[in-house]
N, C-alpha and C. Protein backbone atom coordinates (compact mmCIF):
# COMPACT_ATOMS: atom_id res chain seq x y z
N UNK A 1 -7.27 -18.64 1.75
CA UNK A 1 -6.87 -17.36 2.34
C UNK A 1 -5.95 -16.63 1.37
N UNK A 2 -6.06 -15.62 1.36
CA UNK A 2 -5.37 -14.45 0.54
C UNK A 2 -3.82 -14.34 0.71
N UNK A 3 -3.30 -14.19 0.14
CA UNK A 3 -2.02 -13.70 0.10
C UNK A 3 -1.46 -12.84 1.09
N UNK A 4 -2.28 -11.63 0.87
CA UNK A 4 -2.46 -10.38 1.28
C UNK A 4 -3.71 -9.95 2.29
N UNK A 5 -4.27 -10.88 3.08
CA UNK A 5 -5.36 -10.92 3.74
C UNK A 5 -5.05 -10.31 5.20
N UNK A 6 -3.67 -10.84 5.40
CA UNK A 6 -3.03 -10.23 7.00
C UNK A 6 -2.61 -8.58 6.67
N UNK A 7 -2.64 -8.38 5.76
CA UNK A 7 -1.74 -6.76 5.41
C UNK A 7 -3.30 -5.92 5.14
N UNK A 8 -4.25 -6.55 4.54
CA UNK A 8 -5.18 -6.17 4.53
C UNK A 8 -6.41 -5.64 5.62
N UNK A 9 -6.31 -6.97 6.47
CA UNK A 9 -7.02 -6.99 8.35
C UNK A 9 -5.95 -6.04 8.54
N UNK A 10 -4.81 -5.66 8.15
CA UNK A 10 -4.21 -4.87 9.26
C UNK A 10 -4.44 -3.36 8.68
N UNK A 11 -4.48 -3.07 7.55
CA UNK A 11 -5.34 -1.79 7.35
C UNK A 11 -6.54 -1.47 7.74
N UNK A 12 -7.49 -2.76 7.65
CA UNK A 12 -8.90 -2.00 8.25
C UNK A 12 -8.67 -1.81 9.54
N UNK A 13 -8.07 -2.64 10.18
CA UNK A 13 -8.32 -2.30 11.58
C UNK A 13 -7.53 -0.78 12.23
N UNK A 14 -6.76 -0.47 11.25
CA UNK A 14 -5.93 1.01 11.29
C UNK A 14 -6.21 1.88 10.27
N UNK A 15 -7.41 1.46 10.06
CA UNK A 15 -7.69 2.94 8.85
C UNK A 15 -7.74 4.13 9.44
N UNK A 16 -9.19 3.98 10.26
CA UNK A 16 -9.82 5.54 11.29
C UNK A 16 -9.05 6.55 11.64
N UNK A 17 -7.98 5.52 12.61
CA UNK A 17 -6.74 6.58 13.29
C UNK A 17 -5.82 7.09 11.64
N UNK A 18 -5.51 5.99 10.56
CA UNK A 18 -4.88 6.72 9.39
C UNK A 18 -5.74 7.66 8.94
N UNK A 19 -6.82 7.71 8.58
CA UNK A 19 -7.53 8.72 7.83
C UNK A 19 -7.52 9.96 9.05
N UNK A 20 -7.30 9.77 10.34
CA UNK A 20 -7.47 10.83 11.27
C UNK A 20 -6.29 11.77 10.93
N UNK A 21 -5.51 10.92 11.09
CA UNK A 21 -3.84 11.44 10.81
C UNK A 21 -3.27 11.57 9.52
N UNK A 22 -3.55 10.48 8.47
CA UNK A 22 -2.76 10.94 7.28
C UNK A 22 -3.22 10.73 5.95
N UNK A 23 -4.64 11.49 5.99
CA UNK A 23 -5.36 11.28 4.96
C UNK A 23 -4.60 11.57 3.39
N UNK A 24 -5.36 10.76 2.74
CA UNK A 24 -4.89 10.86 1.07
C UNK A 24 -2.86 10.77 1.11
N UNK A 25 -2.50 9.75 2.70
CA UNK A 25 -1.00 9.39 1.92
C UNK A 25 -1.18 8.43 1.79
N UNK A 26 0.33 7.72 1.22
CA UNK A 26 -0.08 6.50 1.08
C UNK A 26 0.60 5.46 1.87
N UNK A 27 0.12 4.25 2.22
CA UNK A 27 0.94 3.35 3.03
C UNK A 27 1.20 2.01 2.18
N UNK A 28 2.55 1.28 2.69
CA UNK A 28 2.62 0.41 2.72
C UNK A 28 2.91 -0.74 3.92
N UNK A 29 2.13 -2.20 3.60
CA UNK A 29 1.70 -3.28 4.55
C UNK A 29 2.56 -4.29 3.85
N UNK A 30 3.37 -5.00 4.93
CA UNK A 30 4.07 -6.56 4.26
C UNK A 30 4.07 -7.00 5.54
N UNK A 31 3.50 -8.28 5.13
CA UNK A 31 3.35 -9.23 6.26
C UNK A 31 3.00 -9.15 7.71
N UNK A 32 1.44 -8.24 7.49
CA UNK A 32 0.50 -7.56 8.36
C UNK A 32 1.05 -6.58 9.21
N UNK A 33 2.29 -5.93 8.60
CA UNK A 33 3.02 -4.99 9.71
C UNK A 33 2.76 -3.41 8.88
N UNK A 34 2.57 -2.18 9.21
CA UNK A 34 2.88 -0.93 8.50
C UNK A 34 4.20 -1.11 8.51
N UNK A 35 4.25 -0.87 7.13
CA UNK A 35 5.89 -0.31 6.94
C UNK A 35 6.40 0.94 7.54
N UNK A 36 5.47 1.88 6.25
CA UNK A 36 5.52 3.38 6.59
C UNK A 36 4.58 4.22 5.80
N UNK A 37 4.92 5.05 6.11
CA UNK A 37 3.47 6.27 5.22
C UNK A 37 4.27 7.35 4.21
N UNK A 38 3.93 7.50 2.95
CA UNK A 38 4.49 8.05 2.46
C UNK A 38 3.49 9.55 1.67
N UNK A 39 3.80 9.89 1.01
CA UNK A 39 3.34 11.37 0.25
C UNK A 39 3.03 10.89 -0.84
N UNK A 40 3.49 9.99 -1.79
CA UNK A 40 3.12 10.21 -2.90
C UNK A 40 2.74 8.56 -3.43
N UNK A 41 2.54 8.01 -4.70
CA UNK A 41 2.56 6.23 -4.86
C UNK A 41 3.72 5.63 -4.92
N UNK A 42 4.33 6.82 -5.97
CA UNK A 42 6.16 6.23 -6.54
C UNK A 42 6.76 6.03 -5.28
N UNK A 43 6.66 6.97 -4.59
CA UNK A 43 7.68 7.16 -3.65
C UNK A 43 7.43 5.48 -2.68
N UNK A 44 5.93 5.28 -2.44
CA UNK A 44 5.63 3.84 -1.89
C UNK A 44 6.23 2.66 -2.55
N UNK A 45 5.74 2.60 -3.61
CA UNK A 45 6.36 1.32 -4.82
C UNK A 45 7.45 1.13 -4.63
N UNK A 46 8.29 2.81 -4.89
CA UNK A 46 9.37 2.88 -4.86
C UNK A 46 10.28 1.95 -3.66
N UNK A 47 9.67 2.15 -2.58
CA UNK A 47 10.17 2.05 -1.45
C UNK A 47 10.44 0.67 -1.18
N UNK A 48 8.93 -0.02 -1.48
CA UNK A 48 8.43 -1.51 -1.29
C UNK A 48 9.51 -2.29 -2.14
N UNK A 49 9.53 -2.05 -3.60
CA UNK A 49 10.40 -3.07 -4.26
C UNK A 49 11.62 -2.80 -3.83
N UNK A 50 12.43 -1.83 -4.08
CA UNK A 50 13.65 -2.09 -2.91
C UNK A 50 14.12 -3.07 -1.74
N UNK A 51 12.78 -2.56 -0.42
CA UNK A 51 12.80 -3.77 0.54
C UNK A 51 12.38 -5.15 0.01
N UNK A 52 11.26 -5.18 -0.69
CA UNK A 52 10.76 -6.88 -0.63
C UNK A 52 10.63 -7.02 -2.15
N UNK A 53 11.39 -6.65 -2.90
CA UNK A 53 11.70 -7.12 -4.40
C UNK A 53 10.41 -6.99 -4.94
N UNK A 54 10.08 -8.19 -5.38
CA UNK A 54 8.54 -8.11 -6.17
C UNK A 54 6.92 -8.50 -5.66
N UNK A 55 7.27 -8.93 -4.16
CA UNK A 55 6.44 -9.08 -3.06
C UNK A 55 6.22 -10.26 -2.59
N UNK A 56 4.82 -10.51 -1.96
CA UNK A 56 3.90 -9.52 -2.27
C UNK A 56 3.95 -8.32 -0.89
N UNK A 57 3.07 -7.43 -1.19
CA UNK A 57 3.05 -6.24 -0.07
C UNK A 57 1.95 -5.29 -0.72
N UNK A 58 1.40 -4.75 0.51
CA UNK A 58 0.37 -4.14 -0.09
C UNK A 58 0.27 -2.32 -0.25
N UNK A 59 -0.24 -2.05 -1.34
CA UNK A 59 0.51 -0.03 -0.94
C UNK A 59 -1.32 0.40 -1.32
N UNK A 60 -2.03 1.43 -0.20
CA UNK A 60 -2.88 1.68 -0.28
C UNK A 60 -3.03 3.41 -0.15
N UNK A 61 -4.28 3.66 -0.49
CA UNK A 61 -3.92 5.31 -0.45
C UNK A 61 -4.71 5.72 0.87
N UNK A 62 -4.36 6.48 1.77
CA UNK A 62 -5.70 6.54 2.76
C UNK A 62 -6.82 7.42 2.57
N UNK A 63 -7.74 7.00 2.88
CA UNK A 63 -9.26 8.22 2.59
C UNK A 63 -9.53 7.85 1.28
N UNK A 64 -8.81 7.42 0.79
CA UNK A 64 -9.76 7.20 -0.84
C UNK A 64 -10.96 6.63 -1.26
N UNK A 65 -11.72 7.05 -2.11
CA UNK A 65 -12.63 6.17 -2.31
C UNK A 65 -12.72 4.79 -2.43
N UNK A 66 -13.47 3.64 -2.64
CA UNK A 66 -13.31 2.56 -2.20
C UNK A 66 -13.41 2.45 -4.10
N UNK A 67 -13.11 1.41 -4.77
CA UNK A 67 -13.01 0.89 -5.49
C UNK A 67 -13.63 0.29 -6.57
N UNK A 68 -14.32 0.80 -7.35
CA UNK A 68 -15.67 0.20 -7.91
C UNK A 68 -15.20 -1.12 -9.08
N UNK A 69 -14.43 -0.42 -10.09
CA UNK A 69 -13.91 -1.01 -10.93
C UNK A 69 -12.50 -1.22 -11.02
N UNK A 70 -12.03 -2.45 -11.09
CA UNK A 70 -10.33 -2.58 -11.24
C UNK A 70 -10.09 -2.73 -12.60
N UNK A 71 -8.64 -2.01 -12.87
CA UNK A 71 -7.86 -1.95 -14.36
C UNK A 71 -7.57 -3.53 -14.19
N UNK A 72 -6.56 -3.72 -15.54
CA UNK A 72 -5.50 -4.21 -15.77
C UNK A 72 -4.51 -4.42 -14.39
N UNK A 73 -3.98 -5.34 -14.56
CA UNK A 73 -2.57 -5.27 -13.34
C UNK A 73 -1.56 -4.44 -14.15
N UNK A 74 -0.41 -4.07 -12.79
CA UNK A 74 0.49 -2.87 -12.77
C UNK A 74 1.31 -3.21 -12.82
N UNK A 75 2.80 -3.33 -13.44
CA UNK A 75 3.92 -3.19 -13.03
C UNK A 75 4.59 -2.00 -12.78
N UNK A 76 5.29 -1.77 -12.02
CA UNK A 76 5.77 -0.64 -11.09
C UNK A 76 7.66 -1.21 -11.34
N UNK A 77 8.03 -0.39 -11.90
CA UNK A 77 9.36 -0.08 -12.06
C UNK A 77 9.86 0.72 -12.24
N UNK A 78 11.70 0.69 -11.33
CA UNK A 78 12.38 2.17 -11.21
C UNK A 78 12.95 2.88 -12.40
N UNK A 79 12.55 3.94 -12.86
CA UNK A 79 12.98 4.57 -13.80
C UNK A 79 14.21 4.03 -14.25
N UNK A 80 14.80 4.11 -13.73
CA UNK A 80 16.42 3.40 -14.07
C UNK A 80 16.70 2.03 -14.54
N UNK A 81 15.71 1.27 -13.93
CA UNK A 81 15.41 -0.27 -14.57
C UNK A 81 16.30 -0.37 -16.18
């Protein structure tokens, strides 16, 4: 089982009503709960490492296309770092 499998079931099962309501923001999921919904990615990342350091947690965009090809992995750090 995934890491991230409960944060994940908990987006699909709340996409519809998100894409109804807050298409193209973005959310973050830790430990199958919504955190919150935000406007932009930074502002998510931003948000996430603050609360849960380096994770894991999941930050998704809503309405987006689904995913064909994945980069490289990301590190996400605060300007100020």
């Amino acid at each position: 089982m995934s890491v991230l499998s409960a944060d994940i079931a908990r987006f699909e099962a709340m996409r519809t009503d998100l894409e109804h309501r807050h298409k193209l923001k973005w959310v973050v999921f830790h430990e199958g709960e919504l955190i919150d919904i935000y406007s932009d990615f930074e502002a998510a990342a931003s948000d996430a490492i603050d609360r849960f350091d380096t994770g894991p947690f999941l930050i998704r965009q809503i309405g987006a296309p689904p995913q064909t090809h994945l980069m490289g992995g990301m590190v996400f750090t605060h300007a100020n770092a």
